[in-house]
N, C-alpha and C. Protein backbone atom coordinates (compact mmCIF):
# COMPACT_ATOMS: atom_id res chain seq x y z
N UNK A 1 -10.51 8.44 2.23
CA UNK A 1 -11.45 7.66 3.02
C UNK A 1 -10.75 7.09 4.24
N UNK A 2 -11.29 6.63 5.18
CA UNK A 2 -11.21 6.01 6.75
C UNK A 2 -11.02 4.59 6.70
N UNK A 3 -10.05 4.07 6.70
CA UNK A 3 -9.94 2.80 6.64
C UNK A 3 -9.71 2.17 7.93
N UNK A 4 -9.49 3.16 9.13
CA UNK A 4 -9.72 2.79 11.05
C UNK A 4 -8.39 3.27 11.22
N UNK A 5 -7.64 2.84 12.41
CA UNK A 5 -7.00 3.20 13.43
C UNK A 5 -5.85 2.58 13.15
N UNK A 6 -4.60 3.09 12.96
CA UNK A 6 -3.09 1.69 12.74
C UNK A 6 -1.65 2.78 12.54
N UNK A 7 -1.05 1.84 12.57
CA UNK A 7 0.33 2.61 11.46
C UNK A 7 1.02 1.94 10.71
N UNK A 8 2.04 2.72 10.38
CA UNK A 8 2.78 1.89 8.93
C UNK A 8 4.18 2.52 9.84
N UNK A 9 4.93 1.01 9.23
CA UNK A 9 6.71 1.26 9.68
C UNK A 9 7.03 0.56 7.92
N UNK A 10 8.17 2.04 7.45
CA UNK A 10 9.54 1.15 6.38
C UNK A 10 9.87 0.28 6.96
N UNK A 11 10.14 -1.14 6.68
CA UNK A 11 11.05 -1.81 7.29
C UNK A 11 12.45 -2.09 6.09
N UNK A 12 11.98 -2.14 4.92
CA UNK A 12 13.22 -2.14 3.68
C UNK A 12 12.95 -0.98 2.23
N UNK A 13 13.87 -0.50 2.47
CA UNK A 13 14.05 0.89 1.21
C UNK A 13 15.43 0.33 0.46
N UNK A 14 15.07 -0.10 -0.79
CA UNK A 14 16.17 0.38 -1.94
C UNK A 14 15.58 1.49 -3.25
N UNK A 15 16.30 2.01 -3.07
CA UNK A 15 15.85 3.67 -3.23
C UNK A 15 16.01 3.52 -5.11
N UNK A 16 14.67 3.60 -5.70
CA UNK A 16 14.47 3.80 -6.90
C UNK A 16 14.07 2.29 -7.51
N UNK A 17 13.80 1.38 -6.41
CA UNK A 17 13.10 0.01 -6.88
C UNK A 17 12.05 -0.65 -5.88
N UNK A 18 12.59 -0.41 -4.36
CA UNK A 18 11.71 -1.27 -4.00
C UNK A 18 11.11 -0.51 -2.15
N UNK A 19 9.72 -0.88 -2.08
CA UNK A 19 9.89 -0.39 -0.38
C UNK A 19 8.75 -0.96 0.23
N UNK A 20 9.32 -1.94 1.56
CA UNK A 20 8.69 -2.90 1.72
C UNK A 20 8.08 -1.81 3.18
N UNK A 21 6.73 -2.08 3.68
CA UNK A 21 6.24 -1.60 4.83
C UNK A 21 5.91 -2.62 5.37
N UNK A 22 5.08 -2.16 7.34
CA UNK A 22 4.00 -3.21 7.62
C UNK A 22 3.28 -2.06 7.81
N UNK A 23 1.77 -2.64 7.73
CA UNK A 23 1.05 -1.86 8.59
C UNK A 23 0.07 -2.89 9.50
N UNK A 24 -0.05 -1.79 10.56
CA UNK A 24 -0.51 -2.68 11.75
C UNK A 24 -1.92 -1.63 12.28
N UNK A 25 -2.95 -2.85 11.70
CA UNK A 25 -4.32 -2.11 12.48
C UNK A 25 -4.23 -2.47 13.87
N UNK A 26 -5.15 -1.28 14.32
CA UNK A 26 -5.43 -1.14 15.54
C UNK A 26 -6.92 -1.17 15.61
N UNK A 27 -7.52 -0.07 14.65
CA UNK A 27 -8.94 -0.26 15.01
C UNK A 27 -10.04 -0.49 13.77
N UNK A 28 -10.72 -0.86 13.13
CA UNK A 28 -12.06 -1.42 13.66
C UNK A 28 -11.78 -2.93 14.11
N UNK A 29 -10.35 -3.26 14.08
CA UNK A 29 -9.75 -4.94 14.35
C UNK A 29 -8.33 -4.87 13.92
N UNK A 30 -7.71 -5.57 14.84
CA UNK A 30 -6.11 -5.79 14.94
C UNK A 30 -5.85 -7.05 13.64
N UNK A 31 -4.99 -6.33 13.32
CA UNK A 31 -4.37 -7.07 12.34
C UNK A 31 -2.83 -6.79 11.65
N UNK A 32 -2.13 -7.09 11.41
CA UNK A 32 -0.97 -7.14 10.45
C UNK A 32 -0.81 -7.52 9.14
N UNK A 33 -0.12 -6.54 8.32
CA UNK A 33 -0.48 -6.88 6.90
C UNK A 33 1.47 -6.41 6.22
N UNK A 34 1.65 -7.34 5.71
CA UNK A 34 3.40 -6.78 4.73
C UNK A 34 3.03 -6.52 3.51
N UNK A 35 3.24 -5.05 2.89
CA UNK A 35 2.96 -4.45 1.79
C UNK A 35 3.79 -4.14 1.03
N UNK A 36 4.51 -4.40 -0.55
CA UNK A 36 5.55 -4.01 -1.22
C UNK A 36 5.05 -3.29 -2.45
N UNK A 37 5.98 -2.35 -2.37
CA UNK A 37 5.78 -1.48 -3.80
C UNK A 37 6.83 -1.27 -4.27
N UNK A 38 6.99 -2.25 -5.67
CA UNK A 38 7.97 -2.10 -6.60
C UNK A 38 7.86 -1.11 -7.85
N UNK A 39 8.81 -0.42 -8.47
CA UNK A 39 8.93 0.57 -9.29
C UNK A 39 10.24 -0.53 -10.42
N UNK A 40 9.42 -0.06 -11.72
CA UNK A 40 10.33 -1.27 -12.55
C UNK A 40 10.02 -0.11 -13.74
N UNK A 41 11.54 0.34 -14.24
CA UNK A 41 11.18 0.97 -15.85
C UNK A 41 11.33 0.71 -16.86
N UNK A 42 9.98 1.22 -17.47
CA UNK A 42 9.28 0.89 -18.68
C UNK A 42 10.31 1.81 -19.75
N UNK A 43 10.61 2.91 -19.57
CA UNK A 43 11.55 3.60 -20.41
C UNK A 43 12.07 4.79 -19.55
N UNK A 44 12.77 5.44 -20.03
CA UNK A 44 13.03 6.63 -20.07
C UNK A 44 12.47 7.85 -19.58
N UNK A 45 12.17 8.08 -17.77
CA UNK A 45 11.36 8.73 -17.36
C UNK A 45 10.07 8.45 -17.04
N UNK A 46 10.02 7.02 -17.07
CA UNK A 46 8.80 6.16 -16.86
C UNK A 46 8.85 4.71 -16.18
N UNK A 47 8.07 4.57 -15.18
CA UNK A 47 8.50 3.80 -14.29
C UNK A 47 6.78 3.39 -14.22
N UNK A 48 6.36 2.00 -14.09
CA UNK A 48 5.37 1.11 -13.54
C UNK A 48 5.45 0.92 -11.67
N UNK A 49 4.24 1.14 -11.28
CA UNK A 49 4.30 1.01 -9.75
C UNK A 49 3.49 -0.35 -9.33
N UNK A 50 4.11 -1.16 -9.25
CA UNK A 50 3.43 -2.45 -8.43
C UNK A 50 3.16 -2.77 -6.82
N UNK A 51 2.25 -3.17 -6.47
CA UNK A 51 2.17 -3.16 -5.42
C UNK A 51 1.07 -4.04 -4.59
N UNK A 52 1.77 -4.82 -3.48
CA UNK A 52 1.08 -5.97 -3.08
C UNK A 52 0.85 -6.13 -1.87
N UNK A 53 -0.14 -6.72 -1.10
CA UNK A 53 -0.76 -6.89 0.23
C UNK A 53 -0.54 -8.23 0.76
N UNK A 54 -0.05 -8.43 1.50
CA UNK A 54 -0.08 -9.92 2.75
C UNK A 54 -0.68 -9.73 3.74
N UNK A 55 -1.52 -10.34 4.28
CA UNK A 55 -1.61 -10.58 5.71
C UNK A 55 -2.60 -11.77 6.23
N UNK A 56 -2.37 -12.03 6.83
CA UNK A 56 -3.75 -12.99 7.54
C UNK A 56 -4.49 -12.87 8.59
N UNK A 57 -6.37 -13.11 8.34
CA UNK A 57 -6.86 -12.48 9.23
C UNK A 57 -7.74 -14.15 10.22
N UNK A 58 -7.95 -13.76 11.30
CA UNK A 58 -9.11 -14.75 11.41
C UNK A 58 -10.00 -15.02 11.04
N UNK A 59 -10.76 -15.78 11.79
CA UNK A 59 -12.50 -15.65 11.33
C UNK A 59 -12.75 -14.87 12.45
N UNK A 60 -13.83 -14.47 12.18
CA UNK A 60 -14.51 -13.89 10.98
C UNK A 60 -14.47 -12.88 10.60
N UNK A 61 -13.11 -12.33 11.25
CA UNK A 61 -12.66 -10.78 10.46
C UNK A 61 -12.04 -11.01 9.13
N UNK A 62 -11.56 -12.14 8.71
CA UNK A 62 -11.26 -12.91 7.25
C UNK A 62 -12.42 -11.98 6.69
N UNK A 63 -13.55 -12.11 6.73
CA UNK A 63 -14.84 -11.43 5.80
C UNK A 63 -14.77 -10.41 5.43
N UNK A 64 -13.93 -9.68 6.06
CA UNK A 64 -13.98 -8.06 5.72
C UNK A 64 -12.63 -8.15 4.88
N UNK A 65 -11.57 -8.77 4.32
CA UNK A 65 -10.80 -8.35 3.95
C UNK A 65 -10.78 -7.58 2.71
N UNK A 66 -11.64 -8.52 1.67
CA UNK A 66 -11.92 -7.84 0.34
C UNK A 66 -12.04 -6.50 0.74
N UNK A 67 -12.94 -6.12 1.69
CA UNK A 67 -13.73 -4.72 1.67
C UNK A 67 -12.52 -3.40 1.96
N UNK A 68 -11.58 -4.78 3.05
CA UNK A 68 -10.45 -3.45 3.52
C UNK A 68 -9.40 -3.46 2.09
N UNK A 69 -8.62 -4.48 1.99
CA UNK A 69 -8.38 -4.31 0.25
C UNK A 69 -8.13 -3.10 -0.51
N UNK A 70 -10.02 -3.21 -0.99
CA UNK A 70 -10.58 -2.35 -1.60
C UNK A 70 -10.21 -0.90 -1.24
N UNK A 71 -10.55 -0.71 0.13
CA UNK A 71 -10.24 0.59 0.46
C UNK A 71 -8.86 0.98 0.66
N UNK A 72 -7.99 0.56 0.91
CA UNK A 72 -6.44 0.15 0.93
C UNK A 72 -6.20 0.77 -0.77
N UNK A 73 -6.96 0.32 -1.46
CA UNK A 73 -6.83 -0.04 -3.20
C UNK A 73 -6.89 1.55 -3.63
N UNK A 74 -8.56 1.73 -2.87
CA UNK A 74 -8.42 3.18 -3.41
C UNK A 74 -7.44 4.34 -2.87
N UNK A 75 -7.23 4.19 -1.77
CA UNK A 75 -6.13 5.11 -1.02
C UNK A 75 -4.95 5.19 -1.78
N UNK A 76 -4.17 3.50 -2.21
CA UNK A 76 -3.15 3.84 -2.60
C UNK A 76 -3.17 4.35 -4.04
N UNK A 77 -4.16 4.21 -5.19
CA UNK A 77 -4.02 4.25 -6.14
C UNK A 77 -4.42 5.99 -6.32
N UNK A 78 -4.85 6.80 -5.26
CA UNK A 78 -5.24 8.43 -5.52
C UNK A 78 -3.75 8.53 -5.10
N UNK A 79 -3.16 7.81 -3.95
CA UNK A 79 -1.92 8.79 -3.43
C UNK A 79 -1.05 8.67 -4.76
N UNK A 80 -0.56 7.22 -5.54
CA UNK A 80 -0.29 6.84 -6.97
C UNK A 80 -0.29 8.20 -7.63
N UNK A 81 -1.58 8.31 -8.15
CA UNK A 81 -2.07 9.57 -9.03
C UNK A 81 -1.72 10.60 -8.47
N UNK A 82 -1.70 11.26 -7.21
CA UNK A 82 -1.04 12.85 -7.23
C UNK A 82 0.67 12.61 -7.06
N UNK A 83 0.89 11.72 -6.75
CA UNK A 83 2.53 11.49 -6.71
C UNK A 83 2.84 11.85 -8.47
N UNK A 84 2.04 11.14 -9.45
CA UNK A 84 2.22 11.05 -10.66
C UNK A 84 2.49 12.55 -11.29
N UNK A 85 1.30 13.36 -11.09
CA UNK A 85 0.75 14.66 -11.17
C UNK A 85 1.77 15.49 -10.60
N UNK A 86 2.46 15.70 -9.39
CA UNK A 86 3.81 16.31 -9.02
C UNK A 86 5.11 15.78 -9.72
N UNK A 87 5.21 14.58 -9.99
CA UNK A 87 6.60 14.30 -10.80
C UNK A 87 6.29 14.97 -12.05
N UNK A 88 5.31 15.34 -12.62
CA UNK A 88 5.38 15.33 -14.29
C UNK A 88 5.22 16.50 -14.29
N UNK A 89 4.70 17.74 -12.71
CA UNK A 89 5.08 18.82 -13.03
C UNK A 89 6.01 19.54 -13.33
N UNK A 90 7.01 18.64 -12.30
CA UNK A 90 8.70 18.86 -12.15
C UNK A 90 9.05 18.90 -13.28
């Protein structure tokens, strides 16, 4: 899905725990958001993916955040799932 116009910069990689981004909208509204996704293992070839959103918006683009979130939510959690689906083919 289309979540508008932006990009994403790594700004911190430790490789097999942690990787911090920003991403920076551009369009349907400017905004900045710091996103971390931690990897913590559960056992033996198995690893939990956590992952969290910051940012602050004004008013009354504050209103839309849930909605972007959400869509943020679903993006990352399909990319999640085929990442999953290629490691376990390996």
């Amino acid at each position: 899905s289309n979540v508008g116009t932006g990009e994403q910069e790594i700004k911190k990689l430790i490789a097999n725990h942690i990787i911090e981004h920003e991403l920076r909208f551009i369009k349907p509204f400017e905004s900045v958001a710091q996103m971390v996704m931690s990897l913590h293992e559960i056992e033996a070839n198995k690893a939990e993916v956590i992952w969290s959103v910051k940012s602050q918006m004004k008013f009354p683009v504050n209103i839309m955040k849930p909605v972007v979130e959400n869509l943020l939510r679903k993006n990352l959690n399909t990319g999640l799932q085929n990442l999953k689906q290629v490691l376990e083919r390996s």
